[in-house]
N, C-alpha and C. Protein backbone atom coordinates (compact mmCIF):
# COMPACT_ATOMS: atom_id res chain seq x y z
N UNK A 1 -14.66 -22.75 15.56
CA UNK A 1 -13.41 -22.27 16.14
C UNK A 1 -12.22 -22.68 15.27
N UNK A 2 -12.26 -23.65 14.94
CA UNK A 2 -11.07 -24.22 14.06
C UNK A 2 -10.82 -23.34 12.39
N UNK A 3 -12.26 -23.24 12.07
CA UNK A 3 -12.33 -22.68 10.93
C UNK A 3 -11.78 -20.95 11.46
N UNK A 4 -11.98 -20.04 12.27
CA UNK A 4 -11.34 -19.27 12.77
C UNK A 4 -9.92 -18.87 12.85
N UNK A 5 -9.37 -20.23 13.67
CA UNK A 5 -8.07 -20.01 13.89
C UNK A 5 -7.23 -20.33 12.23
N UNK A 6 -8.02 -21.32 11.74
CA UNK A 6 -7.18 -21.35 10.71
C UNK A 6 -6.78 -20.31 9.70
N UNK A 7 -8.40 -19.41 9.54
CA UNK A 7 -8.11 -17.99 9.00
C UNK A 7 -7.59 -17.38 9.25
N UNK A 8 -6.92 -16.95 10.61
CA UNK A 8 -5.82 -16.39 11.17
C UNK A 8 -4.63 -16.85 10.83
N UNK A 9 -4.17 -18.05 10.97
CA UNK A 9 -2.71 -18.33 10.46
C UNK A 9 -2.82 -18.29 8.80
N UNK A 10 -3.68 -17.97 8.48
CA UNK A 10 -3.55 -17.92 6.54
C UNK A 10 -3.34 -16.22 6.67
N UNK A 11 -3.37 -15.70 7.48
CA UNK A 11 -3.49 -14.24 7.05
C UNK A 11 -2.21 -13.57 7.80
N UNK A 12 -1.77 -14.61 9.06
CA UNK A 12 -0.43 -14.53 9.48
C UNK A 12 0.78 -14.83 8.06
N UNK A 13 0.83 -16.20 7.50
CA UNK A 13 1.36 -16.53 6.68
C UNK A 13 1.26 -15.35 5.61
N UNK A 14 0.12 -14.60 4.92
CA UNK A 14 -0.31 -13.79 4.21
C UNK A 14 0.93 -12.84 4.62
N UNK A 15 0.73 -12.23 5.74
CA UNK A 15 1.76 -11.07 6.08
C UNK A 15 3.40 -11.42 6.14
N UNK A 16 3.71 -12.60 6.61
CA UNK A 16 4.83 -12.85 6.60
C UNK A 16 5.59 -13.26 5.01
N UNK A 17 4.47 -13.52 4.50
CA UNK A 17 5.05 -13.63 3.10
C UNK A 17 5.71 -12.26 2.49
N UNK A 18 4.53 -11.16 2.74
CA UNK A 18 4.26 -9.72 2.52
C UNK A 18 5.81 -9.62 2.88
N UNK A 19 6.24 -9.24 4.09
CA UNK A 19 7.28 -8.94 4.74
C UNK A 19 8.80 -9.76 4.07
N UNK A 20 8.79 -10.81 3.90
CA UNK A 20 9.80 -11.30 3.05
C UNK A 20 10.04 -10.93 1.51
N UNK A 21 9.34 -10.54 0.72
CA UNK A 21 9.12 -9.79 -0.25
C UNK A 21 9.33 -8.69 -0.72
N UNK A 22 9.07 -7.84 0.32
CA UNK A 22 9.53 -6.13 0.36
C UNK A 22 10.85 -6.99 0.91
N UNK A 23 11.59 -7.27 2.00
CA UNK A 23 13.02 -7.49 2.53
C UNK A 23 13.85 -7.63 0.52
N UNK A 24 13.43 -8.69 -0.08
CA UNK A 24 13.95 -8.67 -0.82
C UNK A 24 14.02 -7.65 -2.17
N UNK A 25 12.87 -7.15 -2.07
CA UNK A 25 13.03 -5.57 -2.64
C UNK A 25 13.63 -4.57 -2.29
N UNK A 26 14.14 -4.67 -1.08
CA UNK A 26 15.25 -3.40 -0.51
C UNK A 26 16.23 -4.00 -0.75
N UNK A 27 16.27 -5.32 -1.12
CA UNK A 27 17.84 -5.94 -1.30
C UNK A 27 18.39 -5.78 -2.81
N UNK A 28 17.67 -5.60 -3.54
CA UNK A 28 17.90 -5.33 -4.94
C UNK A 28 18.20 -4.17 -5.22
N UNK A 29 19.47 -3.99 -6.31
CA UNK A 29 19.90 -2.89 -6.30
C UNK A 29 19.28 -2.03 -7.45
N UNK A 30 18.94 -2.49 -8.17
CA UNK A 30 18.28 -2.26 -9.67
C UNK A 30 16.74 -2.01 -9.09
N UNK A 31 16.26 -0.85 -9.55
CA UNK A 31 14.70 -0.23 -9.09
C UNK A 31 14.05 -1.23 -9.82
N UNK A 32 14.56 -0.90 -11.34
CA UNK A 32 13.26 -2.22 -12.56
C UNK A 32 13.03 -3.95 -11.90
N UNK A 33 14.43 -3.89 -11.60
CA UNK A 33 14.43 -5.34 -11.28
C UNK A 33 13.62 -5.99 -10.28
N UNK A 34 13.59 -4.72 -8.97
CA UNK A 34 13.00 -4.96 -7.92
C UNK A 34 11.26 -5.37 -8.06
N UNK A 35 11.24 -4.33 -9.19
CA UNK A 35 9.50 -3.94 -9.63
C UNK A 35 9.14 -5.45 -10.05
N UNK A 36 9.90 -5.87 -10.45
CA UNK A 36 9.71 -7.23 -11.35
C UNK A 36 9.19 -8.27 -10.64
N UNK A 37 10.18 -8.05 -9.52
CA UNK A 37 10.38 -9.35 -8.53
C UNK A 37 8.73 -9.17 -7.58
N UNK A 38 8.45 -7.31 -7.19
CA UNK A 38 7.57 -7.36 -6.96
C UNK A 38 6.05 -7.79 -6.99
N UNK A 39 6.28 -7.45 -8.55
CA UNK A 39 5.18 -7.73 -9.44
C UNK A 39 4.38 -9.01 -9.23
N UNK A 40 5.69 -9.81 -9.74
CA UNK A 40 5.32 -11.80 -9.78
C UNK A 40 5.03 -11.95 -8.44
N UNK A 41 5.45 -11.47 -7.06
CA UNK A 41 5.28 -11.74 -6.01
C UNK A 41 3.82 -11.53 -5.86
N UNK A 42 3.20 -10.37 -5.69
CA UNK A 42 1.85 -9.78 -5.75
C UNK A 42 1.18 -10.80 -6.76
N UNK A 43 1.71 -11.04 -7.61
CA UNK A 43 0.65 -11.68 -8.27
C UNK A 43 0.09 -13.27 -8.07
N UNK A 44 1.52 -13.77 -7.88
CA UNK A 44 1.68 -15.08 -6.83
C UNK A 44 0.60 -15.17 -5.90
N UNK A 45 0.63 -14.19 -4.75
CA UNK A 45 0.13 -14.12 -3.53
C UNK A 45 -1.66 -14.18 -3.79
N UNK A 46 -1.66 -13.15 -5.21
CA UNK A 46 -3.15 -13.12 -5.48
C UNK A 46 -4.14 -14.22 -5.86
N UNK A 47 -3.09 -14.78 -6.78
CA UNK A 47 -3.73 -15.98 -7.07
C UNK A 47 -3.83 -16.79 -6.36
N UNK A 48 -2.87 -17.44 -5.54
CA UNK A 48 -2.86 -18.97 -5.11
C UNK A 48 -2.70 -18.89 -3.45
N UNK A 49 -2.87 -17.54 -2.82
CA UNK A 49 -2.84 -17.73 -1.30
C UNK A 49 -4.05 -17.78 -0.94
N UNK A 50 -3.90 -18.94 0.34
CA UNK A 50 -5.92 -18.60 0.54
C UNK A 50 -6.28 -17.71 1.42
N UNK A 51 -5.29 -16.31 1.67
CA UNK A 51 -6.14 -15.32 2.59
C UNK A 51 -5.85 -14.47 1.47
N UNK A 52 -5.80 -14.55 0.09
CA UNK A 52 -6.08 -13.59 -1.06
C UNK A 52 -7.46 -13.04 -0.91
N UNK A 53 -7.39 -11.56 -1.56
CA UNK A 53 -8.57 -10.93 -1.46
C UNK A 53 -9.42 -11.06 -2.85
N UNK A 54 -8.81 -11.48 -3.62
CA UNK A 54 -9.57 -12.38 -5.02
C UNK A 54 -10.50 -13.21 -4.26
N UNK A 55 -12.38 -12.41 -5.37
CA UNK A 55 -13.39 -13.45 -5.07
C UNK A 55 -12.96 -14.69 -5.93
N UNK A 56 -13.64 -15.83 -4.98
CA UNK A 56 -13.54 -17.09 -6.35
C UNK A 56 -14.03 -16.91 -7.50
N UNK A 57 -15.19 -16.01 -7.88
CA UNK A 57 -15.24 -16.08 -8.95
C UNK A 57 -14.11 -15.16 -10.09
N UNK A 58 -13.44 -14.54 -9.46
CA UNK A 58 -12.46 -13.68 -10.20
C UNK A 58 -11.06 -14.40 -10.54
N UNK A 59 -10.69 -15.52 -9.68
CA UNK A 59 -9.18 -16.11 -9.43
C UNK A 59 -9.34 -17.60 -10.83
N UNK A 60 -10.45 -17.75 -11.83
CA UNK A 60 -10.29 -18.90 -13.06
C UNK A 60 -9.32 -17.61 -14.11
N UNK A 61 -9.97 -16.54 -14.39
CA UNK A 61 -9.41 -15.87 -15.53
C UNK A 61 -8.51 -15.23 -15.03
N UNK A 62 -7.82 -15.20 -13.80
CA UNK A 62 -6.97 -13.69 -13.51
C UNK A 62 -5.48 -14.36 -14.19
N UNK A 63 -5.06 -13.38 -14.78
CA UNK A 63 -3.96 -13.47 -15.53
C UNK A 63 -2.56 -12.26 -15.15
N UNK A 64 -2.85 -11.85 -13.62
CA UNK A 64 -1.90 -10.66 -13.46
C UNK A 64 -2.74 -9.54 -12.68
N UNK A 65 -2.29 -8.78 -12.24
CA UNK A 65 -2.52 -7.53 -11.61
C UNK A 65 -2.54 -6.10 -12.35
N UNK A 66 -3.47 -5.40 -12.71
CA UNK A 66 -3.08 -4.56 -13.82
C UNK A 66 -1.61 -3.13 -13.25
N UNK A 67 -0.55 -4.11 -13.44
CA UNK A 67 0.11 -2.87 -13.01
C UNK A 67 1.22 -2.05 -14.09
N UNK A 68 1.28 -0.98 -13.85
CA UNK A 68 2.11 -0.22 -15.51
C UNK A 68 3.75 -0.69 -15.11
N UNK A 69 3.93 0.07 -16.70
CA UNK A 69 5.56 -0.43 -16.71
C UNK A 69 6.32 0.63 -15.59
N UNK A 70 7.56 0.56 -15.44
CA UNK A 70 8.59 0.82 -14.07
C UNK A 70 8.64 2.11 -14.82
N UNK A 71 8.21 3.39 -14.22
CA UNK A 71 8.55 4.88 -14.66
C UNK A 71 10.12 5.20 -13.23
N UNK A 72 11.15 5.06 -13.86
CA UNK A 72 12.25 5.51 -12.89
C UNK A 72 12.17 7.06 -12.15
N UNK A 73 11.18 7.81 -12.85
CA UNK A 73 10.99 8.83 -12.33
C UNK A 73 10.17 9.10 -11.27
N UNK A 74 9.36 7.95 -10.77
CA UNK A 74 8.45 8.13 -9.94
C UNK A 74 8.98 7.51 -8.68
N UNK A 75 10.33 7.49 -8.47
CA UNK A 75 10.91 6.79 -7.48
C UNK A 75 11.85 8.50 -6.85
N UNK A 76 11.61 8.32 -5.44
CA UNK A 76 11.69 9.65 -4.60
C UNK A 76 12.72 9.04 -3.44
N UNK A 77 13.45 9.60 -2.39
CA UNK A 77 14.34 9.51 -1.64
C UNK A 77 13.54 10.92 -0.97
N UNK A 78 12.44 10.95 0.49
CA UNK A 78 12.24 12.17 0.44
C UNK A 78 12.61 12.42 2.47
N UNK A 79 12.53 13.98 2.52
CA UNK A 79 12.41 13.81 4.16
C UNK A 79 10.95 13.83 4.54
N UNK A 80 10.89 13.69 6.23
CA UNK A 80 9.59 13.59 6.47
C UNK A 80 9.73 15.29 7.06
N UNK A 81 8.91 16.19 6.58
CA UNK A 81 8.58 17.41 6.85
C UNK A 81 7.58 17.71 8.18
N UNK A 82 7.80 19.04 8.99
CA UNK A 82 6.77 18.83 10.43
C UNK A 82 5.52 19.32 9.30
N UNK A 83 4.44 18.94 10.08
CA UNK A 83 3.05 19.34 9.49
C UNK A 83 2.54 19.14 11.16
N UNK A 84 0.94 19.72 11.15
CA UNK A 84 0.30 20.48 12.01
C UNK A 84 -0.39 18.67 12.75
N UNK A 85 -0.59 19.12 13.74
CA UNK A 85 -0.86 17.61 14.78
C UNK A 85 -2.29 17.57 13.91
N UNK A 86 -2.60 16.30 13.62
CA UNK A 86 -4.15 15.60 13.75
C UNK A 86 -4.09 13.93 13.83
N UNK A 87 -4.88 13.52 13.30
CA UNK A 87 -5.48 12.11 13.27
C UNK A 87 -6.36 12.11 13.16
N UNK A 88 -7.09 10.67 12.95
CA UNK A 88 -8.32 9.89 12.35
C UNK A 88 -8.75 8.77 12.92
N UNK A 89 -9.20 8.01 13.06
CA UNK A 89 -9.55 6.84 13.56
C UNK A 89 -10.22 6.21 12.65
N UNK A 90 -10.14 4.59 12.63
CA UNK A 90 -10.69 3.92 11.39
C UNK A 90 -11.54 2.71 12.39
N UNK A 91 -12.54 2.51 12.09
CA UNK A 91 -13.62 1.41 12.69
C UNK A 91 -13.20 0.02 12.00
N UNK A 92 -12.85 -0.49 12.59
CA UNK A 92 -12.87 -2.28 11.67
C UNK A 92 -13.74 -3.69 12.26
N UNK A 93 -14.16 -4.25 11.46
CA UNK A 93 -14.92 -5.52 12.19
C UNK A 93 -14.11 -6.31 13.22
N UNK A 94 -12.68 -6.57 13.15
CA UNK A 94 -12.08 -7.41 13.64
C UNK A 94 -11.36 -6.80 14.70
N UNK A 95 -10.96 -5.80 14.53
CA UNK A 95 -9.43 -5.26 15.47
C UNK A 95 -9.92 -3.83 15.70
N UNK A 96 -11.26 -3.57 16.20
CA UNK A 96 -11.88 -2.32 16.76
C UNK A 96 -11.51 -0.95 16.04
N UNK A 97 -11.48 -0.23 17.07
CA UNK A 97 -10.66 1.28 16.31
C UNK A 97 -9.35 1.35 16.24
N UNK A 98 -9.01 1.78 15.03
CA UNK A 98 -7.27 2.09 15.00
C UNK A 98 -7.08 3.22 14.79
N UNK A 99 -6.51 3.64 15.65
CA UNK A 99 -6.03 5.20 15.44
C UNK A 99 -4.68 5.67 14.84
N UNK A 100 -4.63 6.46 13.95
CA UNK A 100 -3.90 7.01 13.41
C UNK A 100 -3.55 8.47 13.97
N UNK A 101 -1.90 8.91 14.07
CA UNK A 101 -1.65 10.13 14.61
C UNK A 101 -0.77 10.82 12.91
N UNK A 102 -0.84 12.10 12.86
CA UNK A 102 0.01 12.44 11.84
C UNK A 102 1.47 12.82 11.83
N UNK A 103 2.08 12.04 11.56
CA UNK A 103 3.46 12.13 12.12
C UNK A 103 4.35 13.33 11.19
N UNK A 104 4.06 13.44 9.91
CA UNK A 104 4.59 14.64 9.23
C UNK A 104 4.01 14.72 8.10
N UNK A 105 4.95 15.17 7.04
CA UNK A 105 4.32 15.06 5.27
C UNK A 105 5.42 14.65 4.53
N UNK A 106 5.52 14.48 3.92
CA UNK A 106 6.72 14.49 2.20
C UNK A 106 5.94 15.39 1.21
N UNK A 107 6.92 16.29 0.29
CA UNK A 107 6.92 16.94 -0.51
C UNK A 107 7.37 16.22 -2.02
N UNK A 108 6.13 15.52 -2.99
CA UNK A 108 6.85 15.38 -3.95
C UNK A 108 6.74 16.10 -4.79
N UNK A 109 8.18 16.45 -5.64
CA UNK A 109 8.32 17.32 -6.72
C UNK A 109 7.25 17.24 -7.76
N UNK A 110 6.58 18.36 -8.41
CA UNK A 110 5.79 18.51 -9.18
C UNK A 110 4.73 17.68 -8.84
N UNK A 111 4.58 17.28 -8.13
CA UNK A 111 3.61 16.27 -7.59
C UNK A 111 2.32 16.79 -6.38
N UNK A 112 3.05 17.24 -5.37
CA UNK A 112 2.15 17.62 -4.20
C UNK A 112 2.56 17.02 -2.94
N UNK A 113 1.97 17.39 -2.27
CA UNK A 113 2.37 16.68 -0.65
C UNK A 113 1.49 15.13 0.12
N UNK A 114 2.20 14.92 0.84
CA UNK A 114 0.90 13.77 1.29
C UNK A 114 1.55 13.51 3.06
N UNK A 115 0.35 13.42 3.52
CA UNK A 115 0.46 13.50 5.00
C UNK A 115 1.01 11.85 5.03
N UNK A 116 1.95 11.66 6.08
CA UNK A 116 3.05 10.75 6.60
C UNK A 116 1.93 10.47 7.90
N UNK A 117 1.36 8.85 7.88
CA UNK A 117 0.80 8.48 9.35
C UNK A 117 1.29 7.71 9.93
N UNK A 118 1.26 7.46 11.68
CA UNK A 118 1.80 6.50 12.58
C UNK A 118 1.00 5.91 13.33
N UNK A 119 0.48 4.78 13.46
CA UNK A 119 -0.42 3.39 14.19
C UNK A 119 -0.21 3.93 15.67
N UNK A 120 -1.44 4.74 16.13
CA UNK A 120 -0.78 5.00 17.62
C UNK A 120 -1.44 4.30 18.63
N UNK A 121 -1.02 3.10 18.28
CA UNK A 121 -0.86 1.63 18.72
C UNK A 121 -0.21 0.61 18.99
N UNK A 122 -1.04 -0.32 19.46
CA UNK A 122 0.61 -1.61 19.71
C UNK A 122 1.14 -1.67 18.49
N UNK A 123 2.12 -1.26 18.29
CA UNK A 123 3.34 -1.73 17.40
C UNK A 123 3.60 -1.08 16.72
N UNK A 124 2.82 0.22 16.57
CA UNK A 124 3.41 1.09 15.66
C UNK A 124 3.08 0.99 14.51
N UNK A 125 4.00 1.43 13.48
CA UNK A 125 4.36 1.17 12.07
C UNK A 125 3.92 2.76 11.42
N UNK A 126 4.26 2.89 10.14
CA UNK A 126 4.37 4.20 9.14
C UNK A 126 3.13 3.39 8.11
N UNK A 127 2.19 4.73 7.90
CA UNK A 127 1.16 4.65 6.86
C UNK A 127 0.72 5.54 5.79
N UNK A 128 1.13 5.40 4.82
CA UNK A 128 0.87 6.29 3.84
C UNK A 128 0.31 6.26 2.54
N UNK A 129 -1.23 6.28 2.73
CA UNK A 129 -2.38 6.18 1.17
C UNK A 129 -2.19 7.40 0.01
N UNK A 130 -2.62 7.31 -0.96
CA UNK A 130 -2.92 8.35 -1.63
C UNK A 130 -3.89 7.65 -2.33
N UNK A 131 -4.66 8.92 -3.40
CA UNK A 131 -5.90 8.83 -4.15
C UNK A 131 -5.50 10.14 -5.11
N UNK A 132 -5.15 9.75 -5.86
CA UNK A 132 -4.61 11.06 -7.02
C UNK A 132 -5.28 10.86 -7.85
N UNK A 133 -5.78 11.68 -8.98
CA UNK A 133 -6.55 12.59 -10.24
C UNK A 133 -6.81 11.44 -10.95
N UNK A 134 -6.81 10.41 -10.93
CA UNK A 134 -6.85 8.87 -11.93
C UNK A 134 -7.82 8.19 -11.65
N UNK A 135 -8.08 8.45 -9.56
CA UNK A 135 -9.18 7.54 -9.39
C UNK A 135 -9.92 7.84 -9.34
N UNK A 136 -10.98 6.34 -9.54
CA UNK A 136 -12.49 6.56 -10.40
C UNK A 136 -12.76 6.61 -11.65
N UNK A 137 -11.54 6.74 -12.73
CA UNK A 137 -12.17 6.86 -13.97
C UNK A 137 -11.54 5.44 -14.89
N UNK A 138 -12.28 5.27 -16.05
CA UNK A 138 -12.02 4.11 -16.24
C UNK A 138 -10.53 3.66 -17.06
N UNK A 139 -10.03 2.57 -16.79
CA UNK A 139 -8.78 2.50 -16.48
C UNK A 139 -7.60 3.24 -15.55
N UNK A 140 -8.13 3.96 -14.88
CA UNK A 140 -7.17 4.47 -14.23
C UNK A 140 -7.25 3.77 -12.92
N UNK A 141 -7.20 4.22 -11.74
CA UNK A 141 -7.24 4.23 -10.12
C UNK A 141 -8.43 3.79 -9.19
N UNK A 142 -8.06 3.00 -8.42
CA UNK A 142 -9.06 2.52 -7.34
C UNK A 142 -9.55 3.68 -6.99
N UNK A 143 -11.02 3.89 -7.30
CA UNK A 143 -11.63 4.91 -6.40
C UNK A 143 -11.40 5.24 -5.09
N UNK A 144 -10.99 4.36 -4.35
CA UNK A 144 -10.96 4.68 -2.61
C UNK A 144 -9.56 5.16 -2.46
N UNK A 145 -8.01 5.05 -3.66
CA UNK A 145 -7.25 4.98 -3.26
C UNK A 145 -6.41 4.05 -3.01
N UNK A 146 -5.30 4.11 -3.03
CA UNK A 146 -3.90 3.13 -2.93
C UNK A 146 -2.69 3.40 -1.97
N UNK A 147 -1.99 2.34 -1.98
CA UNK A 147 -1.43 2.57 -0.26
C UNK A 147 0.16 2.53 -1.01
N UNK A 148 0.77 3.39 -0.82
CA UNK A 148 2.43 2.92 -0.86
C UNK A 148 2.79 2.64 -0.32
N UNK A 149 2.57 3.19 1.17
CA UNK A 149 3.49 2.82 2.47
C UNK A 149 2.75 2.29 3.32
N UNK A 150 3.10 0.90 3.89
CA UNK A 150 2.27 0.70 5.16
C UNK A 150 2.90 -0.55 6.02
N UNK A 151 4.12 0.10 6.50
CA UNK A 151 4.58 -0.55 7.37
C UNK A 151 4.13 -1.75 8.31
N UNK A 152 2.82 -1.74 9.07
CA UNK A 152 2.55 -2.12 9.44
C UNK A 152 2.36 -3.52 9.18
N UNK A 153 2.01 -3.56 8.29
CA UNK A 153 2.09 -4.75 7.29
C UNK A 153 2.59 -5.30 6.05
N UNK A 154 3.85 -5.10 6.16
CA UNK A 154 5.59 -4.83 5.32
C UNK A 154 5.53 -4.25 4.55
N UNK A 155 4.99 -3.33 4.05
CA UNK A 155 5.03 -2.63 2.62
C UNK A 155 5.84 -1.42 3.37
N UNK A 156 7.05 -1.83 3.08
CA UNK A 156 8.44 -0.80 3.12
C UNK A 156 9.32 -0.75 2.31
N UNK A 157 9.78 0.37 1.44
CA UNK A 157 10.77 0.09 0.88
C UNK A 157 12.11 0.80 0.92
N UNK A 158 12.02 1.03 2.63
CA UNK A 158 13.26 1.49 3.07
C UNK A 158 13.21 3.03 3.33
N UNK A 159 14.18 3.08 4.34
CA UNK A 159 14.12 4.72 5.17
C UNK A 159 15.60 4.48 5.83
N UNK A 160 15.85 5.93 6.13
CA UNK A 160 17.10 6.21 6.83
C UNK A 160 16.51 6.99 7.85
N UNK A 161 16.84 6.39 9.20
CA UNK A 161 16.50 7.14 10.62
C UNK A 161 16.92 8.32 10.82
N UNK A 162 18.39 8.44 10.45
CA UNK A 162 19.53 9.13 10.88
C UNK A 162 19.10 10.86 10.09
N UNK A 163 18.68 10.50 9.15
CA UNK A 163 18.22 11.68 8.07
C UNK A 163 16.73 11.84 8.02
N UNK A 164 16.21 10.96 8.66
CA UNK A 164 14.43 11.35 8.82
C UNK A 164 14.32 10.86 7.31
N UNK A 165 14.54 10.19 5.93
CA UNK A 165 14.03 9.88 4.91
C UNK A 165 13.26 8.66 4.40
N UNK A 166 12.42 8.59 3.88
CA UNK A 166 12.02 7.31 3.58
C UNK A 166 11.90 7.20 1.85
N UNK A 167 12.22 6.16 1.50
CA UNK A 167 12.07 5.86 -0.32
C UNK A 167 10.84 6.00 -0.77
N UNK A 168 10.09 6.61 -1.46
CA UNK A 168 9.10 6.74 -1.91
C UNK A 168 8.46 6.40 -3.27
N UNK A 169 7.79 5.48 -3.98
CA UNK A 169 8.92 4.89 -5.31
C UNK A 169 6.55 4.46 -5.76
N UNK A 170 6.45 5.21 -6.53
CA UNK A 170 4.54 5.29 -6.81
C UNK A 170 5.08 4.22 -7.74
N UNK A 171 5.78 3.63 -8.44
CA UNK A 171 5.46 2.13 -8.36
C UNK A 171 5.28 0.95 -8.20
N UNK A 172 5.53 1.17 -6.47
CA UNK A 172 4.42 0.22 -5.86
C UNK A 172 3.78 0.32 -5.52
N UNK A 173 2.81 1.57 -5.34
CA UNK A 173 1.85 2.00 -5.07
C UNK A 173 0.61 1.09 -5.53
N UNK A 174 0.31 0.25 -4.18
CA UNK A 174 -0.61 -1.07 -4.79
C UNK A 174 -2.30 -0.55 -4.13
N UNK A 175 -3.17 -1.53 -4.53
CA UNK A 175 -4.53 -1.17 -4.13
C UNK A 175 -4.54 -1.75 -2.57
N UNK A 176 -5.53 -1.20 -2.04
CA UNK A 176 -5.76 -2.30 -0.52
C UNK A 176 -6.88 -3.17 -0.71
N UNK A 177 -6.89 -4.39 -0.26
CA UNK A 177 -7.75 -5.51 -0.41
C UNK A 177 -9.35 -5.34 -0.57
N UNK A 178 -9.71 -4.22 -0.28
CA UNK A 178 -11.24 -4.03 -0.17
C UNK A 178 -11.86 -3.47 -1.84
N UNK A 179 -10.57 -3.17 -3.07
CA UNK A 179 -10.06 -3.30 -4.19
C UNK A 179 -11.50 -4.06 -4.19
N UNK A 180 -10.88 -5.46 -3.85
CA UNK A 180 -11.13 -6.60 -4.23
C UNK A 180 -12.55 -7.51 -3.96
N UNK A 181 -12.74 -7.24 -2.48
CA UNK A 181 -13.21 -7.75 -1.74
C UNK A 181 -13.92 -6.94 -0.81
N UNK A 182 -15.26 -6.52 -0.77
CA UNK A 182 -16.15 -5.41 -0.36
C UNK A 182 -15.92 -5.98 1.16
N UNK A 183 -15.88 -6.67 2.02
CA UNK A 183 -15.94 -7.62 2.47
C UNK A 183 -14.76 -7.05 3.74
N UNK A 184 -13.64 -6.49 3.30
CA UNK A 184 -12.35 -5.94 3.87
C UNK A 184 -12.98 -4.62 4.49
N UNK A 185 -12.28 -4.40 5.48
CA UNK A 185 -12.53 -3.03 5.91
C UNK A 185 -10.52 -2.28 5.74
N UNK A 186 -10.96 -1.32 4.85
CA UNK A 186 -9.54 -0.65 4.80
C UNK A 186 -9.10 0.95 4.84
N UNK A 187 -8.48 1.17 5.72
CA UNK A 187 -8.70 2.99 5.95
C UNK A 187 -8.14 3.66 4.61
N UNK A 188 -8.86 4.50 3.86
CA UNK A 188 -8.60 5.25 2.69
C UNK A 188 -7.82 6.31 2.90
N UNK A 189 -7.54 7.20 2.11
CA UNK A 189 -6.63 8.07 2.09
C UNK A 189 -7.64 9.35 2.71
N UNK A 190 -6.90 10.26 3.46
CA UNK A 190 -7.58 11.46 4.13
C UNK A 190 -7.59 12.74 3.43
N UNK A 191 -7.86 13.90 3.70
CA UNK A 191 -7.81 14.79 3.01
C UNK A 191 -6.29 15.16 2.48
N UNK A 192 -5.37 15.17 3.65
CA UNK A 192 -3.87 15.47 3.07
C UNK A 192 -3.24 14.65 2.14
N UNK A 193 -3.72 13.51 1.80
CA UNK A 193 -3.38 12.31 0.83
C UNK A 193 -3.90 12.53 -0.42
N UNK A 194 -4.71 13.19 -0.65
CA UNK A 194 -5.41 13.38 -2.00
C UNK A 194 -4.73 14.44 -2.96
N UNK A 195 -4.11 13.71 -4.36
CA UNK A 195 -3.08 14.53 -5.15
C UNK A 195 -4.00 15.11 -5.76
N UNK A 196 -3.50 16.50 -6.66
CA UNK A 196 -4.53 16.77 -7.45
C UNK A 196 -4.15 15.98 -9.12
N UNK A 197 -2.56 15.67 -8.42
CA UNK A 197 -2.45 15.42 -10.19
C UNK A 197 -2.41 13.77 -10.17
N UNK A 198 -2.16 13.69 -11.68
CA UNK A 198 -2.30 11.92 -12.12
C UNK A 198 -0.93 10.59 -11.40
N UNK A 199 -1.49 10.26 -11.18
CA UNK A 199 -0.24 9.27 -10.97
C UNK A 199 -0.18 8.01 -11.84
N UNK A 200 0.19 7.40 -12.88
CA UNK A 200 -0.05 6.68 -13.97
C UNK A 200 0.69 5.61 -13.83
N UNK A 201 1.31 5.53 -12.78
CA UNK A 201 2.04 3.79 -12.30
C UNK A 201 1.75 3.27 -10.97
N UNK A 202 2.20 2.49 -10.51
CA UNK A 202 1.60 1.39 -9.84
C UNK A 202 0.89 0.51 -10.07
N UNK A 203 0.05 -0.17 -9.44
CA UNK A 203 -0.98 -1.25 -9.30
C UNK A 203 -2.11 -0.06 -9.93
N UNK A 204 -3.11 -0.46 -11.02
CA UNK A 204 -4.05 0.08 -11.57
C UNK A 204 -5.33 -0.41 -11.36
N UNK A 205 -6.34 0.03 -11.70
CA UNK A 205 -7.63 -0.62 -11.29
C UNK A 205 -8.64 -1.09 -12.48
N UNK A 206 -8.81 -1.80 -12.86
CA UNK A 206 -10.26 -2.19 -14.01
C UNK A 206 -10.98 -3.21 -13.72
N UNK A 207 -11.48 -2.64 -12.36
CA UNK A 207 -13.10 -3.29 -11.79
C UNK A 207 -14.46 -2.80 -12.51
């Protein structure tokens, strides 16, 4: 039991760190700068937190997160567009089924669309994976996909209510823990999430 609870407050601490991190990335006015601050943060967290999703045997040599340099172009200001009702549901070991409802889409330029999801659950929050033309091959993209948005567990980097917009910025587009750790259960990106084209920044993959 002890060993339990304690995994819980490491993964509480885990998130609240999460959440102070992005706060200070919406506080920065400079996109590069923010990326920066991001970066060392993520990488911080990877190494030396103990609800990191780094196996032990991976955390002697890790030297960083493979993530590319700051493309200013891949940073979006977009609305959330209506799209057609569905959802999904995701099975997890710990916290049962979570259901997901589809709350809209974003349109990115030259890019493609990606379905906008909402936790239609206690507490809510905005979720948004993608899996674009990169993943799976070597050096490029987590096969399962990468999460930009996921409120739920602070990865925000800001929205305006008033205008329905949220910042959309694929370089933070980071991996989800199961990346890492087979071990994680993490909902992947759905059919409306899947780009056809490349996305060449964010968090990268060379597992």
């Amino acid at each position: 039991m002890a060993v339990t609870a304690r995994t819980a407050l490491e993964v509480v601490d885990w998130r609240q760190r999460v959440f102070a991190l992005y706060a200070e990335v919406r506080r920065t006015a400079n996109a590069g700068d923010a990326h920066v601050l991001w970066r060392r943060g993520r990488d911080e967290l990877m190494l030396r937190h103990p609800a990191t999703p780094l196996l032990p045997e991976d955390r002697p040599g890790f030297l960083g997160l493979p993530i590319a340099p700051y493309e200013p172009d891949w940073r979006f200001e977009l609305p959330i567009l209506p799209a057609e009702p569905g959802g999904f549901e995701f099975a997890t070991g710990t916290d049962g089924i979570v259901p997901f409802e589809r709350l809209g889409r974003v349109e990115i330029p030259d890019v493609g669309s990606l379905d906008v999801w909402r936790l239609a659950s206690y507490g809510g929050g905005i979720f948004i994976p993608l899996r674009d033309a990169l993943a799976g091959r070597e050096e490029g993209t987590y096969g399962g996909g990468r999460y930009l948005i996921d409120t739920i567990k602070g990865a925000d980097l800001g929205s305006d209510a008033g205008r329905a917009t949220m910042v959309l910025d694929f370089n933070f587009a980071y991996n989800p823990s199961c990346a890492y750790d087979p071990a994680w259960a993490c909902p992947l990106a759905q059919p409306g999430n899947v780009l056809a084209a490349p996305v060449p920044v964010g968090e990268l993959y060379h597992g």
